[in-house]
C-alpha atoms as a PDB file:
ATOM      1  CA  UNK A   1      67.041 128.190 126.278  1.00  0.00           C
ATOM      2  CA  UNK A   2      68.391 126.131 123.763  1.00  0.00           C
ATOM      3  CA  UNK A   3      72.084 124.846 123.837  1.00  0.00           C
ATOM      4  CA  UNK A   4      74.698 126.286 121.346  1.00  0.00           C
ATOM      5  CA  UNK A   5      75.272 125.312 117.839  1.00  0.00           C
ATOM      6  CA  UNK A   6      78.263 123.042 116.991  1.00  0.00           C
ATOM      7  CA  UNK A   7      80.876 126.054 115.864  1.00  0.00           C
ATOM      8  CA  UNK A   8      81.999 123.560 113.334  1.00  0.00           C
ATOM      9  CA  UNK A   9      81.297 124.727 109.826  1.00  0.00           C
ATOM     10  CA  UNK A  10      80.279 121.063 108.538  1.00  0.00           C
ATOM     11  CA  UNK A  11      77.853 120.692 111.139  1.00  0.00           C
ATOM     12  CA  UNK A  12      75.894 123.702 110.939  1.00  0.00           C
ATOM     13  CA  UNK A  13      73.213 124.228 108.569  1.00  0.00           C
ATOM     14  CA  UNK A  14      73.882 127.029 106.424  1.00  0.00           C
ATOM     15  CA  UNK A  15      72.356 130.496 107.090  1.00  0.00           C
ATOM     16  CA  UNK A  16      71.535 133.134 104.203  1.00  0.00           C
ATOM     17  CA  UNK A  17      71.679 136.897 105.760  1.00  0.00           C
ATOM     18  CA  UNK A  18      69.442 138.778 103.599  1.00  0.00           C
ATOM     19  CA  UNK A  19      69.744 142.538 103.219  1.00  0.00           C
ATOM     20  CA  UNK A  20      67.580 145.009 101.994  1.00  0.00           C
ATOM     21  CA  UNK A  21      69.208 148.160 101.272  1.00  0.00           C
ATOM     22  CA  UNK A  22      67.861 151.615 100.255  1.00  0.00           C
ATOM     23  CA  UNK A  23      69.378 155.300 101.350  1.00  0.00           C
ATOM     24  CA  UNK A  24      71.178 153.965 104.760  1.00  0.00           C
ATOM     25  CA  UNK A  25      74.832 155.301 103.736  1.00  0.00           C
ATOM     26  CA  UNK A  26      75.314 155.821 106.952  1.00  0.00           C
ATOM     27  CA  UNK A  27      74.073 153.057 108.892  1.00  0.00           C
ATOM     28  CA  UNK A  28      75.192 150.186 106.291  1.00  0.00           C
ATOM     29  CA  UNK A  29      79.031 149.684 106.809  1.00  0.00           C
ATOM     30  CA  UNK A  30      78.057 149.008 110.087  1.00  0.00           C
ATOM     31  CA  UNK A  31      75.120 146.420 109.258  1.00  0.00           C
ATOM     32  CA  UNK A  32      77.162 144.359 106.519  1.00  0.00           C
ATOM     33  CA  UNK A  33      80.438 144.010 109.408  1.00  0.00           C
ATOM     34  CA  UNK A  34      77.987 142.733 111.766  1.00  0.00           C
ATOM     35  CA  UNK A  35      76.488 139.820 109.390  1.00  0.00           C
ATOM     36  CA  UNK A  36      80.461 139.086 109.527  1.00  0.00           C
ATOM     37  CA  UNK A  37      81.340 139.181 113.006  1.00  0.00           C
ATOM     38  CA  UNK A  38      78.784 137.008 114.205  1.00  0.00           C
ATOM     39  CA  UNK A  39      80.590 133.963 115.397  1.00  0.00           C
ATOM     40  CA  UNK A  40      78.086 131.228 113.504  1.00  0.00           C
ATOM     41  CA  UNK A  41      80.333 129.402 111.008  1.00  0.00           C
ATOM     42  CA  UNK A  42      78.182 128.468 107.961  1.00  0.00           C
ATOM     43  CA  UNK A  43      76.610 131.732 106.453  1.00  0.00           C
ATOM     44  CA  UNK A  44      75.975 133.631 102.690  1.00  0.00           C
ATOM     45  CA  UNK A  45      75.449 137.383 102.846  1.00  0.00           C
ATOM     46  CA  UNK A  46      72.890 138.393 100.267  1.00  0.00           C
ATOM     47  CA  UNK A  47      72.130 142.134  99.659  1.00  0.00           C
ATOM     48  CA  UNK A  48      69.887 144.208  97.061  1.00  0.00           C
ATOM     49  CA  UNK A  49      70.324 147.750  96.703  1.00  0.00           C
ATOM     50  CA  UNK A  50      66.844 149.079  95.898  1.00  0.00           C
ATOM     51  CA  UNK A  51      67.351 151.870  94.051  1.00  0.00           C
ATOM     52  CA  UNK A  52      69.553 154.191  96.604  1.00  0.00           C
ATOM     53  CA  UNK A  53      70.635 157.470  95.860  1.00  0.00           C
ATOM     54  CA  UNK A  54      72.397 158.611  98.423  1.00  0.00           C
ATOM     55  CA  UNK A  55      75.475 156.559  97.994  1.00  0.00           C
ATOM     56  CA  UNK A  56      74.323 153.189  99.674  1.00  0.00           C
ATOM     57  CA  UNK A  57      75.134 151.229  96.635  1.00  0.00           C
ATOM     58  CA  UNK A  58      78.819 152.355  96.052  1.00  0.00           C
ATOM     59  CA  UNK A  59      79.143 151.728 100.191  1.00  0.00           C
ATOM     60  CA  UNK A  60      77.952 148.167  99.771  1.00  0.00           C
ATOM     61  CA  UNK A  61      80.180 147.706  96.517  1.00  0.00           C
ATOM     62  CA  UNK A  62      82.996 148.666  98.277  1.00  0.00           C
ATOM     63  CA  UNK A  63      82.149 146.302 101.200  1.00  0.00           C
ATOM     64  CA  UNK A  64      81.880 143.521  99.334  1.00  0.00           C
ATOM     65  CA  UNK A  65      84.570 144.059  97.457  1.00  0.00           C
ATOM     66  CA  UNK A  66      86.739 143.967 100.380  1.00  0.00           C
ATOM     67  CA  UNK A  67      85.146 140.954 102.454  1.00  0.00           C
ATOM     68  CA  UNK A  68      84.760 138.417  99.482  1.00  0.00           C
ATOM     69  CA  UNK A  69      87.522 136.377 100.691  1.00  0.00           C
ATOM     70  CA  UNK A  70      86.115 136.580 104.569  1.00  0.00           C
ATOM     71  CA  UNK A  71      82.147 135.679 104.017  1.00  0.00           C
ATOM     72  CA  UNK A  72      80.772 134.445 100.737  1.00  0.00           C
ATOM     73  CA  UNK A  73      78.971 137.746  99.298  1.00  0.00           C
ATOM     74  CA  UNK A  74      75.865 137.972  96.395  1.00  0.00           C
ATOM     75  CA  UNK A  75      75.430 142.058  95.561  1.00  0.00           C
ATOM     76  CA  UNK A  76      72.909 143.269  93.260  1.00  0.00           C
ATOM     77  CA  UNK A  77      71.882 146.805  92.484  1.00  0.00           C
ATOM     78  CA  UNK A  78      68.814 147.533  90.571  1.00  0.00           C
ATOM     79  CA  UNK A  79      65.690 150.169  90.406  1.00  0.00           C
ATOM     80  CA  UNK A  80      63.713 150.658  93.147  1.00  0.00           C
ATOM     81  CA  UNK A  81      61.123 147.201  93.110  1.00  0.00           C
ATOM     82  CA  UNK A  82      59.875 148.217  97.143  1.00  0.00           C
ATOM     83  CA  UNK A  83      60.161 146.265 100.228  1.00  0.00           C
ATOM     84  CA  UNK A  84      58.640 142.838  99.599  1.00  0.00           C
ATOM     85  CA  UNK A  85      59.499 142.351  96.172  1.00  0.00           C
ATOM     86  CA  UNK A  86      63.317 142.966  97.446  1.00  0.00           C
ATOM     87  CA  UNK A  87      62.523 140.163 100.197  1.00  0.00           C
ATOM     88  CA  UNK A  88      61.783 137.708  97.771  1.00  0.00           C
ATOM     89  CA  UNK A  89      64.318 138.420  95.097  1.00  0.00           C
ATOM     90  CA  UNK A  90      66.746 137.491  98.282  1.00  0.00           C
ATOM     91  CA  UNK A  91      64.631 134.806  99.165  1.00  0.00           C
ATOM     92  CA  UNK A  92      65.174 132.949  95.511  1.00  0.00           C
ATOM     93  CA  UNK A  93      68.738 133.800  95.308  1.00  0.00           C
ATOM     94  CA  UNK A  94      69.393 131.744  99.064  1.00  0.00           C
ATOM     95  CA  UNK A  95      71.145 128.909  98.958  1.00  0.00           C
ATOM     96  CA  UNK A  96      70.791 128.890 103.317  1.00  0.00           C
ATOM     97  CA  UNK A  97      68.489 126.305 104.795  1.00  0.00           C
ATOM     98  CA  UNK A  98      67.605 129.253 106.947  1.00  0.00           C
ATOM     99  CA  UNK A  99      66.689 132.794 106.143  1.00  0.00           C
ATOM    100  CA  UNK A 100      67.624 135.354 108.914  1.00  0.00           C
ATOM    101  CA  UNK A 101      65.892 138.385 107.770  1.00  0.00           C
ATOM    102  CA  UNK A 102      67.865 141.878 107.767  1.00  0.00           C
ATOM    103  CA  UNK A 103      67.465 145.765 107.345  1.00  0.00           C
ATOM    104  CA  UNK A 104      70.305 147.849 106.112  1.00  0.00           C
ATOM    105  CA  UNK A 105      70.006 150.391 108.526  1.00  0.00           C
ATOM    106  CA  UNK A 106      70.133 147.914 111.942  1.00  0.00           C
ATOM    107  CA  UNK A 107      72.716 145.601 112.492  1.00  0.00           C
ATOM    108  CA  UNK A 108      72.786 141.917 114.261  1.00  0.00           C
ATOM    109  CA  UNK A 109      74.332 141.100 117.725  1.00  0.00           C
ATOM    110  CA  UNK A 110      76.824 138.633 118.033  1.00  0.00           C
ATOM    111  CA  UNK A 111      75.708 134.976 119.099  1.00  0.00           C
ATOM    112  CA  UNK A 112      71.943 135.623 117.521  1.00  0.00           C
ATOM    113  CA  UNK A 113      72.202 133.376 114.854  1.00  0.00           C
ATOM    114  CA  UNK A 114      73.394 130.183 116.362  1.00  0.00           C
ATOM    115  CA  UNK A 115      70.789 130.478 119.350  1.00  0.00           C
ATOM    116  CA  UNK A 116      68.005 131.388 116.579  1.00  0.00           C
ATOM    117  CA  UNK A 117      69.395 128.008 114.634  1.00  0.00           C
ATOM    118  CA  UNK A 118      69.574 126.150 117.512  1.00  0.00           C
ATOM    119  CA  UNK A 119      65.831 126.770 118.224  1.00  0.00           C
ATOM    120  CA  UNK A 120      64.729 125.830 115.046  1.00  0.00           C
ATOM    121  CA  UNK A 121      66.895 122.625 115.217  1.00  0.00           C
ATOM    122  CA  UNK A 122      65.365 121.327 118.608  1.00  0.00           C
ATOM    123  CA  UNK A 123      61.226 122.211 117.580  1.00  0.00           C
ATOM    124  CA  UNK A 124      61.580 120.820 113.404  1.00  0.00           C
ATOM    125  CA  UNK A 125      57.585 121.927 113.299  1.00  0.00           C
ATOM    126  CA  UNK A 126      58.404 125.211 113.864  1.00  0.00           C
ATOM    127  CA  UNK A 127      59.083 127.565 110.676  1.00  0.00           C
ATOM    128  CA  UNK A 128      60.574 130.447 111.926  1.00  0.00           C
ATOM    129  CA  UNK A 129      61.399 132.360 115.028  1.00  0.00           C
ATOM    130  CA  UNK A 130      61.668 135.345 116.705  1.00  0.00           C
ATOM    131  CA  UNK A 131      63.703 137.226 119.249  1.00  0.00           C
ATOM    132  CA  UNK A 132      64.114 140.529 121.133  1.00  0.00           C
ATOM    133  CA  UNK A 133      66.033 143.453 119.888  1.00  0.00           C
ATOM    134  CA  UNK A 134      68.184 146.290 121.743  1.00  0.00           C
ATOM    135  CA  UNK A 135      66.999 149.706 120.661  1.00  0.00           C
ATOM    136  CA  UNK A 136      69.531 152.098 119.505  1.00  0.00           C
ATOM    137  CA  UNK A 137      69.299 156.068 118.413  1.00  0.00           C
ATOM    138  CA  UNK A 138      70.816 156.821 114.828  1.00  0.00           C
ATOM    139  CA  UNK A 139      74.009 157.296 116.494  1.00  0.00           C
ATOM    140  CA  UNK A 140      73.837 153.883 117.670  1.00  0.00           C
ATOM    141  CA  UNK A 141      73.639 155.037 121.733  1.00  0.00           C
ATOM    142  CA  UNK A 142      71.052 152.428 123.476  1.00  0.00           C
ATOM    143  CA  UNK A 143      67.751 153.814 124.166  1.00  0.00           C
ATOM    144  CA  UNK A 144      65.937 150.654 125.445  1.00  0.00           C
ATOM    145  CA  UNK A 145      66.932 147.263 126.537  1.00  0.00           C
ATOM    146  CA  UNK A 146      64.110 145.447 125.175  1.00  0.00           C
ATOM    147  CA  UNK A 147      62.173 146.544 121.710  1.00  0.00           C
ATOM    148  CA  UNK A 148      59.269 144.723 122.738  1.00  0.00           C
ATOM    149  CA  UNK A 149      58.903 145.672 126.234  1.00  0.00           C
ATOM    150  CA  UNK A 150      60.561 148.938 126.557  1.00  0.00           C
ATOM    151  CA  UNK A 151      58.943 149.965 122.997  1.00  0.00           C
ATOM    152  CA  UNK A 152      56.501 148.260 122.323  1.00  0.00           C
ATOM    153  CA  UNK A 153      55.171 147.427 125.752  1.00  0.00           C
ATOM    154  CA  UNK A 154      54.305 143.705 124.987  1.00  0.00           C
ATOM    155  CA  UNK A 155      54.146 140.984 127.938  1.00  0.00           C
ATOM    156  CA  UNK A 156      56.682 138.167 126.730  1.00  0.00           C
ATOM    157  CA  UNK A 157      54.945 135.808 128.676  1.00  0.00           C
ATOM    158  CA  UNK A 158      52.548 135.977 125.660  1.00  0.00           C
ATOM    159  CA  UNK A 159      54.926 134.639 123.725  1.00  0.00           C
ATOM    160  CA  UNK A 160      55.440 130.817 125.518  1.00  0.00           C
ATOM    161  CA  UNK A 161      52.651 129.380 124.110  1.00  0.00           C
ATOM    162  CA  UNK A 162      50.860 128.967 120.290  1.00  0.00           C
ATOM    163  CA  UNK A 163      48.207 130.333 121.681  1.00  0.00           C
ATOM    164  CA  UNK A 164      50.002 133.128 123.013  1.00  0.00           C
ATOM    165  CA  UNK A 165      51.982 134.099 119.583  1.00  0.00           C
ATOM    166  CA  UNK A 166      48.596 133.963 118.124  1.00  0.00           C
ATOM    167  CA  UNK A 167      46.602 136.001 119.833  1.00  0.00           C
ATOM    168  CA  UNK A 168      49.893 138.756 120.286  1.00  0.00           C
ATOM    169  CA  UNK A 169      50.378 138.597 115.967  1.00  0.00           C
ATOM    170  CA  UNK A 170      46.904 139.224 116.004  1.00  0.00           C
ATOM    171  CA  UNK A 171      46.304 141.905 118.663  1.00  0.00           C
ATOM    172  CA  UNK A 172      49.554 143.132 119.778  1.00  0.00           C
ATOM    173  CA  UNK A 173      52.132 142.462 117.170  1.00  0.00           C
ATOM    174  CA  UNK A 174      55.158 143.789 119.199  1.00  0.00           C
ATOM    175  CA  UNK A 175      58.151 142.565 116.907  1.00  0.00           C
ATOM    176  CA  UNK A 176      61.198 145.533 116.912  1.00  0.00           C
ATOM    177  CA  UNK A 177      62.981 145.621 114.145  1.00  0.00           C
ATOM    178  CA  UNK A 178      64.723 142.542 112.130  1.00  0.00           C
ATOM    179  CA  UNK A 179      64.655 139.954 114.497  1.00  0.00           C
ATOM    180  CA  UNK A 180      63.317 136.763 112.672  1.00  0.00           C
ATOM    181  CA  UNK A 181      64.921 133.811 111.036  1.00  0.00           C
ATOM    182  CA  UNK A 182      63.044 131.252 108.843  1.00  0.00           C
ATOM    183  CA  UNK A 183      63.182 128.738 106.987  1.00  0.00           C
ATOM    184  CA  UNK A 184      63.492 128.811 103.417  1.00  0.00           C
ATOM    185  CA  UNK A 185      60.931 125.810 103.157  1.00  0.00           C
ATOM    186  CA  UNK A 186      58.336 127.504 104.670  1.00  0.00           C
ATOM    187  CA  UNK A 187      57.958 129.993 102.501  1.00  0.00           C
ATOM    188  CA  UNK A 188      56.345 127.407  99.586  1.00  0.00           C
ATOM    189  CA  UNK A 189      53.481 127.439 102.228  1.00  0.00           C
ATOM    190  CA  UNK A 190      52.869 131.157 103.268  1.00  0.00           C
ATOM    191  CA  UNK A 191      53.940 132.463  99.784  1.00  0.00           C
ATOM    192  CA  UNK A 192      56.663 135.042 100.314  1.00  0.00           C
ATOM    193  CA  UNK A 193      55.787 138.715 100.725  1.00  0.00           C
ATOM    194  CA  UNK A 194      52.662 139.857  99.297  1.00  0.00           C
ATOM    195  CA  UNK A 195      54.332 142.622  96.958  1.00  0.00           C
ATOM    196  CA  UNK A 196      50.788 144.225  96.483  1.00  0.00           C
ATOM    197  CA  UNK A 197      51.702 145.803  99.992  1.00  0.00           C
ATOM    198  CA  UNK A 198      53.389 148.699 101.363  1.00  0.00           C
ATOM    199  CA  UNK A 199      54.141 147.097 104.805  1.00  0.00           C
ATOM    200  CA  UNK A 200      53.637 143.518 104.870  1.00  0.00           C
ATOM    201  CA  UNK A 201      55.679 142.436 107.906  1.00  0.00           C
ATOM    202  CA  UNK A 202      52.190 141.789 109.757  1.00  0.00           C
ATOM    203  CA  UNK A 203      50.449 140.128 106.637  1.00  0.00           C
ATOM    204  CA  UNK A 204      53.531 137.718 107.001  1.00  0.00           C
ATOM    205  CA  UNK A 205      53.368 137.159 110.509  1.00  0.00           C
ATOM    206  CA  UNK A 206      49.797 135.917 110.334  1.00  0.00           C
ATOM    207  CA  UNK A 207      49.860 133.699 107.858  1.00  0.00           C
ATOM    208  CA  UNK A 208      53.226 132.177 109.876  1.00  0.00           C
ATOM    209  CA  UNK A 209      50.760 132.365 113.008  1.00  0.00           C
ATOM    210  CA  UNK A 210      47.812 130.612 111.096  1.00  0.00           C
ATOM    211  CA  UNK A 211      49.884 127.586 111.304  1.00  0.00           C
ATOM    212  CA  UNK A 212      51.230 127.441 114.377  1.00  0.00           C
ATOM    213  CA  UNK A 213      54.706 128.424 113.628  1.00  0.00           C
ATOM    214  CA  UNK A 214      56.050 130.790 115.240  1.00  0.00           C
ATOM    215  CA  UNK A 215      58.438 130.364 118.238  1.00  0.00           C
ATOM    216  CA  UNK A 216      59.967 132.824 120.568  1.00  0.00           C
ATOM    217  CA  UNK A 217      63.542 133.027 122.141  1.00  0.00           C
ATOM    218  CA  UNK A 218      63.777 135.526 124.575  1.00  0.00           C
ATOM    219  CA  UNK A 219      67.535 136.440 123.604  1.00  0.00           C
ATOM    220  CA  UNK A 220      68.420 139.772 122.057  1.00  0.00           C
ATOM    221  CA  UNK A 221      69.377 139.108 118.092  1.00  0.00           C
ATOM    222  CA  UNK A 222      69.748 142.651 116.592  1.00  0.00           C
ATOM    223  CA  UNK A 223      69.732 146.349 116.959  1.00  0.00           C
ATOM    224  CA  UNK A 224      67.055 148.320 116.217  1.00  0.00           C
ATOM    225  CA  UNK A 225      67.527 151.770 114.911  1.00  0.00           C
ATOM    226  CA  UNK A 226      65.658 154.493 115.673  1.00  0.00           C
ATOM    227  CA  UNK A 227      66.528 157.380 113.354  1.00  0.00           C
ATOM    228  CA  UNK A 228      64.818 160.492 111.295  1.00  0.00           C
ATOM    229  CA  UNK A 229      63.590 158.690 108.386  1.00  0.00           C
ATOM    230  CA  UNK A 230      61.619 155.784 110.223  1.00  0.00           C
ATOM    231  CA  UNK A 231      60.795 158.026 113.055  1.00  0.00           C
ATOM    232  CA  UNK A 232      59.130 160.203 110.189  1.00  0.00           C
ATOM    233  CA  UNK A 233      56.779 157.635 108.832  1.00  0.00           C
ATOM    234  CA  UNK A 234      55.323 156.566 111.920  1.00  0.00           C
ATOM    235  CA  UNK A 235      54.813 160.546 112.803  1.00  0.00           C
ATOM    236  CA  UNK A 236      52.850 162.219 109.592  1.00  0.00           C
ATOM    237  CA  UNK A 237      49.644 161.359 109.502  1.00  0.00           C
ATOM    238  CA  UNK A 238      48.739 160.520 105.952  1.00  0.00           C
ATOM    239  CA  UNK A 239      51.579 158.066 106.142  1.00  0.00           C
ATOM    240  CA  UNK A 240      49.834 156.448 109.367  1.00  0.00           C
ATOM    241  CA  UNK A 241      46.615 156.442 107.513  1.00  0.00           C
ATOM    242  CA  UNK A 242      47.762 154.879 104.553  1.00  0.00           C
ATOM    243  CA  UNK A 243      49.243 152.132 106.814  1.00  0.00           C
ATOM    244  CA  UNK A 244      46.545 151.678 108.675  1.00  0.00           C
ATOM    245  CA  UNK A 245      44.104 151.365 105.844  1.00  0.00           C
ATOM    246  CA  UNK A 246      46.559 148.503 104.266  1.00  0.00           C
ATOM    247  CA  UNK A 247      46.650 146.354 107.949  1.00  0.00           C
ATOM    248  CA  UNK A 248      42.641 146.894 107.701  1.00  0.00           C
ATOM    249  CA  UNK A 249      42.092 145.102 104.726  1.00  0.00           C
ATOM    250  CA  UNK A 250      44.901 142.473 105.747  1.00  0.00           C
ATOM    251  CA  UNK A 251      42.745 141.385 108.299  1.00  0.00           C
ATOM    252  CA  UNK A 252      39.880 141.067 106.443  1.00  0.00           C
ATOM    253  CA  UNK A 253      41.863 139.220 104.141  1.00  0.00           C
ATOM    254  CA  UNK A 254      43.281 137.091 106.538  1.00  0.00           C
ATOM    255  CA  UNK A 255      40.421 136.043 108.734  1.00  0.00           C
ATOM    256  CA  UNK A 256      39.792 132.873 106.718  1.00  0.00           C
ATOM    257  CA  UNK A 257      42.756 131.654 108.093  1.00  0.00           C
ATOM    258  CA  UNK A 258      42.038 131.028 111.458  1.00  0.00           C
ATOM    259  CA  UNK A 259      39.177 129.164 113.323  1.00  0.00           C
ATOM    260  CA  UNK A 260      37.607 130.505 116.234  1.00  0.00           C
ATOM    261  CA  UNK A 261      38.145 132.691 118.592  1.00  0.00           C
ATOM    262  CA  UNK A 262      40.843 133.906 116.667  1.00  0.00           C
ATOM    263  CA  UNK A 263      38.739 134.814 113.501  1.00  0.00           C
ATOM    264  CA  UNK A 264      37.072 136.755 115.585  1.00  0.00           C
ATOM    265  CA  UNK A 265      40.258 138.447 117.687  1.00  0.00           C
ATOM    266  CA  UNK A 266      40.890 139.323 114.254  1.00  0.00           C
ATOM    267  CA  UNK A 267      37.605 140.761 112.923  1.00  0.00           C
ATOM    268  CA  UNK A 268      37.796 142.904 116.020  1.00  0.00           C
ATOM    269  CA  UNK A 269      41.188 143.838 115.305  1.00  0.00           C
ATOM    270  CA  UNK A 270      40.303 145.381 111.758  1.00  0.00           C
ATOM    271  CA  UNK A 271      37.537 147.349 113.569  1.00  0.00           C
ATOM    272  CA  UNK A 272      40.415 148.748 116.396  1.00  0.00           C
ATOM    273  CA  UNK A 273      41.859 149.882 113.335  1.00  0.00           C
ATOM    274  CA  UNK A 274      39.514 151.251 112.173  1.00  0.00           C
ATOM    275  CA  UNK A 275      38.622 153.752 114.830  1.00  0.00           C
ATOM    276  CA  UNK A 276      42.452 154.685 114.886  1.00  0.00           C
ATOM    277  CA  UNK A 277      41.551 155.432 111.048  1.00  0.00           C
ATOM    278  CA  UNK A 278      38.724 157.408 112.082  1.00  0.00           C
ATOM    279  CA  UNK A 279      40.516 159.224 115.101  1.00  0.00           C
ATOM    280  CA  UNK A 280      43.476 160.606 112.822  1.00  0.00           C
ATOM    281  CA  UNK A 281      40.823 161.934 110.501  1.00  0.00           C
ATOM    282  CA  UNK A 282      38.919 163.020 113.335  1.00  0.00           C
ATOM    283  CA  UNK A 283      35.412 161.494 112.613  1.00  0.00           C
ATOM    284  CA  UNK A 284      33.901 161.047 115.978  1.00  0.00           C
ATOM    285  CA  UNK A 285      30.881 159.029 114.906  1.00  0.00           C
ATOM    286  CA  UNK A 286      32.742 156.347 112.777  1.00  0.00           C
ATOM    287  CA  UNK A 287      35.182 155.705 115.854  1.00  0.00           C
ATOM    288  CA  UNK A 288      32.875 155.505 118.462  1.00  0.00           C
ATOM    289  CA  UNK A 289      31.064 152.971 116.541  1.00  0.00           C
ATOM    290  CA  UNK A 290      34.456 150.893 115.662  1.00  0.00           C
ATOM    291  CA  UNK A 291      34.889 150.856 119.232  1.00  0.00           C
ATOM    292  CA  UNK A 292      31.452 149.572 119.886  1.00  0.00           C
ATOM    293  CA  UNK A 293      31.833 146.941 117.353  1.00  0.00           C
ATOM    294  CA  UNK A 294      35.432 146.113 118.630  1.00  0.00           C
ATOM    295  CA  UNK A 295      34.530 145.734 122.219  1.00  0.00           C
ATOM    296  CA  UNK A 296      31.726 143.394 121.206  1.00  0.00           C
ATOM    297  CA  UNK A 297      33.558 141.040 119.204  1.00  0.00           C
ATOM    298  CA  UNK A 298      36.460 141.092 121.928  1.00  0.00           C
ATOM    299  CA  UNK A 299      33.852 140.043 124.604  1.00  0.00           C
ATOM    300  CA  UNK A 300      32.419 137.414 121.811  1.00  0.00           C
ATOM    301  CA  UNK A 301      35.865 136.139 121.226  1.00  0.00           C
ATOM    302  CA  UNK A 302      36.526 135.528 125.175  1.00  0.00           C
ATOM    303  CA  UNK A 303      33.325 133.791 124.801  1.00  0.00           C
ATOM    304  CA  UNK A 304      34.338 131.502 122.328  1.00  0.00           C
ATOM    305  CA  UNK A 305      37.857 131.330 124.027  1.00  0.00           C
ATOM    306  CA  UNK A 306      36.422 130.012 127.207  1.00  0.00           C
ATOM    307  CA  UNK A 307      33.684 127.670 125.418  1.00  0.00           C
ATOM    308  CA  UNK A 308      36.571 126.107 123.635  1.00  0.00           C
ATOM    309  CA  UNK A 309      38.599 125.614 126.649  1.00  0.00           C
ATOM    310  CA  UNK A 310      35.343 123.893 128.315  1.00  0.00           C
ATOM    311  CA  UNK A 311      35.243 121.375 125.733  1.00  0.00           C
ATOM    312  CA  UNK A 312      38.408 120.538 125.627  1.00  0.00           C
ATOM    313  CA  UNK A 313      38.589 119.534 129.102  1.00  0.00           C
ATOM    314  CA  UNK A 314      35.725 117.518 128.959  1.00  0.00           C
ATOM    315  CA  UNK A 315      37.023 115.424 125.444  1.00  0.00           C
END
């Protein structure tokens, strides 16, 4: 663990909290008053409405109306844009050193921000980081201690090591909820969000991973929401199939970007995917030959994992 952040405001680099908001008129009063209860002395609050219609921009006009003189504040509603095109609209209006990212309808736990600074302070070749999440239920009652070992079943120990964040972006992205903070810099490397995609939190991560430069903290830095409408998504199929189609072709995309074995953890990857593809449209054939294919290159990549680790320790 890293030690605290100085507390004094001239001393610590200055965060940017960026929000992306679109129907959470429920959940946002609470997300905003978190970004301003959290302890760490130099941070902006930056939030886009996308295009609500449920009353989520007149809640965050209110709220920022009201805190102005608390937390420096940067509001902009507009038309709906989606996801990643709102991510780097906030991105370019930052003034922060750092960008922690947000989600309208979670909220941040108090002391996440200087700990997440503090890491990025002590490992400078390290452009962003990560921690763990609570989970909460929409009416904000805990359901799991951990988001990515309670939900999402991931061994942290995977997450010590470059090696480790690498192969676990690639194979077993376990990430719950808005738990990241960068820094602005990097983002002239990996390019921002690719806007052509409907999900591109994974797309992200790899190209992050592809360098090396990810870290882990294994504090908990948000809450992550479990309600109807993201609940919903993950549950009707032609949503999952759509999604899964996209993180297909990001790995194919993305292979390039990593030597071996990883190019070929990720080849294998795309073909895991695709036999989920094939077992929500129930084609038997196609999935039992994904899973050929996948357990091939798995073995292959092992291979070339233990080859690599030979020659090493004879150089």
């Amino acid at each position: 663990m890293v030690g605290p952040v100085s507390m004094k405001r001239g001393a610590a680099p200055l965060v940017s909290v960026l929000i992306p908001a679109y129907n959470h008129a429920r959940f946002i009063d609470q997300c905003l008053d978190s970004v301003l209860e959290d302890p760490y002395p130099a941070k902006e609050l930056l939030i886009i409405d996308d295009g609500s219609t449920d009353g989520t921009a007149e809640r965050i006009a209110a709220w920022a109306d009201s805190h102005r003189h608390l937390i420096a504040v940067e509001y902009v509603h507009r038309g709906n844009r989606g996801i990643a095109a709102t991510m780097n609209e906030l991105a370019a209006r930052a003034r922060g050193e750092f960008l922690r990212l947000g989600a309208s309808d979670d909220y941040l736990l108090p002391g996440g921000l200087a700990a997440q600074v503090g890491y990025l302070l002590v490992h400078p070749r390290k452009w962003a980081v990560i921690g763990d999440s609570v989970v909460v239920d929409q009416d904000g009652h805990k359901l799991h201690e951990s988001g990515m070992r309670d939900l999402h079943h991931a061994d942290k120990r995977l997450y010590g090591s470059d090696e480790g964040i690498r192969c676990a972006v690639i194979s077993r992205w376990a990430v719950g909820g808005p738990v990241a903070l960068i820094r602005k810099r990097a983002l002239e490397t990996v390019a921002g969000w690719s806007e052509s995609l409907r999900i591109d939190d994974w797309d992200f991560f790899l190209r992050l991973a592809a360098h090396d430069a990810i870290g882990f903290i294994d504090v908990r830095v948000c809450a992550y929401r479990l309600h109807g409408a993201n609940l919903s998504r993950t549950r009707d199929t032609r949503a999952r199939i759509l999604n899964l189609i996209e993180a297909q072709g990001v790995a194919a995309r993305r292979e390039a970007l990593f030597e071996e074995p990883h190019r070929t953890m990720l080849r294998a990857q795309s073909h895991f995917i695709g036999a989920k593809i094939s077992f929500l449209q129930r084609r038997m054939g196609p999935l039992l030959l994904h899973m050929a294919v996948y357990l091939s290159l798995v073995a292959t990549s092992r291979m070339k994992r233990r080859t690599n680790l030979h020659l090493a320790e004879d150089a």
